[in-house]
Protein backbone atom coordinates (compact mmCIF):
# COMPACT_ATOMS: atom_id res chain seq x y z
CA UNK A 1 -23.08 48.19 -30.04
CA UNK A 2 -23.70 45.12 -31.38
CA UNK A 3 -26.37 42.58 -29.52
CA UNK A 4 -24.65 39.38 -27.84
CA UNK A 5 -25.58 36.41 -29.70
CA UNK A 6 -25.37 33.39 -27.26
CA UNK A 7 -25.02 29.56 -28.56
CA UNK A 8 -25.19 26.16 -27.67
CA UNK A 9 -23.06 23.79 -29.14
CA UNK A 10 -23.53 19.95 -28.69
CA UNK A 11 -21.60 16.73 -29.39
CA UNK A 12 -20.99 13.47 -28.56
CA UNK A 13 -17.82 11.93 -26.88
CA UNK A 14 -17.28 8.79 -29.60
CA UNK A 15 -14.84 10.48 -31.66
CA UNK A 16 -12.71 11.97 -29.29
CA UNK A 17 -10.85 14.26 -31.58
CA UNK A 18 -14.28 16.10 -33.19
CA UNK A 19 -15.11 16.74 -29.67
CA UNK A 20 -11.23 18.37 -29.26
CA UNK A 21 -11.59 20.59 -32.55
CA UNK A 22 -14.79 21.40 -31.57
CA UNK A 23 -14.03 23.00 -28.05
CA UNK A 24 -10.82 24.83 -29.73
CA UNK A 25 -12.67 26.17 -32.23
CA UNK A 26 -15.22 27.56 -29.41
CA UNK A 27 -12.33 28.85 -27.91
CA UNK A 28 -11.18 30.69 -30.87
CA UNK A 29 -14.69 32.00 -31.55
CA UNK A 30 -15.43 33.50 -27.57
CA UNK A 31 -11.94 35.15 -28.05
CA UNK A 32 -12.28 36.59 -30.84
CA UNK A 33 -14.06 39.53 -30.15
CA UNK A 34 -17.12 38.58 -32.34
CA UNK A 35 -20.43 39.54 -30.08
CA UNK A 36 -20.93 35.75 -29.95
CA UNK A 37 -20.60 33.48 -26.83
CA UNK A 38 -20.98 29.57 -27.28
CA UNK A 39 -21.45 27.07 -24.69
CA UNK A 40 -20.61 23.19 -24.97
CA UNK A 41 -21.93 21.02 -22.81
CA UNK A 42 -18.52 20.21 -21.30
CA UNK A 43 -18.43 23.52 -20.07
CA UNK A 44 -21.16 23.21 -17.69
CA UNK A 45 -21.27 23.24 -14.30
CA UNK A 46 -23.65 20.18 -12.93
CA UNK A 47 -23.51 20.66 -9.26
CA UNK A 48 -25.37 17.75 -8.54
CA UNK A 49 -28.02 18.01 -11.34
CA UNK A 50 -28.79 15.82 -14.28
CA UNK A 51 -26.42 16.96 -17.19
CA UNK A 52 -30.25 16.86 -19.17
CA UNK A 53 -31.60 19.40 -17.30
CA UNK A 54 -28.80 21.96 -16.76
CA UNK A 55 -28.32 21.15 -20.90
CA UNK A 56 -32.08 21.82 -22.09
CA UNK A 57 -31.53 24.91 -19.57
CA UNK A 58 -28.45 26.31 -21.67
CA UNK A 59 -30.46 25.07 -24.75
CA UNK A 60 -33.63 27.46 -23.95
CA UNK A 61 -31.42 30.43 -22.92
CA UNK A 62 -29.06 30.45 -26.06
CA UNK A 63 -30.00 32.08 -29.56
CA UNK A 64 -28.43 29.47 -31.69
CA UNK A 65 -28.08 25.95 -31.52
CA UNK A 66 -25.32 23.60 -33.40
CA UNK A 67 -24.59 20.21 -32.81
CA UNK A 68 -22.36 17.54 -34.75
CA UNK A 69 -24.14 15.06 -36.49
CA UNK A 70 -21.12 13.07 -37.15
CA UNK A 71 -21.96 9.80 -34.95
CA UNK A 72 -25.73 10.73 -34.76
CA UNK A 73 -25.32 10.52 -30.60
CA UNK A 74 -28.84 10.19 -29.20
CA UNK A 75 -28.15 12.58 -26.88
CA UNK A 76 -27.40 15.39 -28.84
CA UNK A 77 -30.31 14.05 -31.29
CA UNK A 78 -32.65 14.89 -28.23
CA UNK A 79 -31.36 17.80 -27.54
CA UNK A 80 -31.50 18.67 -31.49
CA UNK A 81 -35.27 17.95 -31.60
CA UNK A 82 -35.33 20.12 -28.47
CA UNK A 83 -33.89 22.94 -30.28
CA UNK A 84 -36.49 22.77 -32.78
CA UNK A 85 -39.62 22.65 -31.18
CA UNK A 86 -38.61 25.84 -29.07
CA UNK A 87 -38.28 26.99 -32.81
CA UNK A 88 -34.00 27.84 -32.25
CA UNK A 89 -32.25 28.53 -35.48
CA UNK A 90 -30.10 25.14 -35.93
CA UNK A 91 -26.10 24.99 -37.34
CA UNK A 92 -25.06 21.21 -37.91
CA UNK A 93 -21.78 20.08 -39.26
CA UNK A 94 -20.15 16.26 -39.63
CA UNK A 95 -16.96 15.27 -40.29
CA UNK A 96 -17.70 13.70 -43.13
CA UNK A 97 -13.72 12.13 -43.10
CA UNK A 98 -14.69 9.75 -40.86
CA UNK A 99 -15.84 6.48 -42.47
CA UNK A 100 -18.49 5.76 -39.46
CA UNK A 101 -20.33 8.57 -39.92
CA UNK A 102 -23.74 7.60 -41.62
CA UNK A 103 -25.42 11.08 -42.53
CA UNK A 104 -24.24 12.47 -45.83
CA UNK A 105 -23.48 10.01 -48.80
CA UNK A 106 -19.99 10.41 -49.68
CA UNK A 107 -20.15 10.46 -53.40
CA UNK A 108 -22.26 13.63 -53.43
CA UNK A 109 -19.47 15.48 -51.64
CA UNK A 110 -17.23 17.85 -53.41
């Protein structure tokens, strides 16, 4: 049997619809019967607690960390840096479609 492979995703809330394709496509993923389980941070329960905490929590459990870089959100910039000093493997995508976004130059893009 395969091993579990748990993941973290985080994004910010500017661009409403990245953060909607997003959590359908972690939807997709957890039922798809892949031995991989991602977490947003929309998914969590805060009870009371700083979002921070219960999110570097979720960020030092999981195996894998991905974020969107598409509005370079200081939060999930943080919580990117985060990732890599505990030394997590890191996934990033952008939606590079979206004229705001400042990461990628557009001209190199296929």
């Amino acid at each position: 049997m395969e091993k579990q492979t748990n993941a973290f995703f985080a994004y910010g809330s500017q661009t409403p619809s990245c953060g909607e394709f997003i959590e359908a496509a972690i939807k997709e993923i957890n039922s798809s019967g892949h031995p991989v389980s991602i977490t947003s941070w929309k998914s969590l329960s805060i009870g009371g607690n700083f979002l921070i905490s219960t999110i570097l929590k979720e960020i030092e459990s999981s195996d894998l960390f991905c974020c969107d870089i598409t509005n370079l959100n200081e939060n999930v910039l943080f919580e990117l840096g985060f990732a890599i000093a505990r030394n997590k493997p890191v996934w990033l995508i952008q939606d590079i479609t979206i004229s705001e976004s400042p990461v990628l130059d557009r001209k190199s893009v296929v």
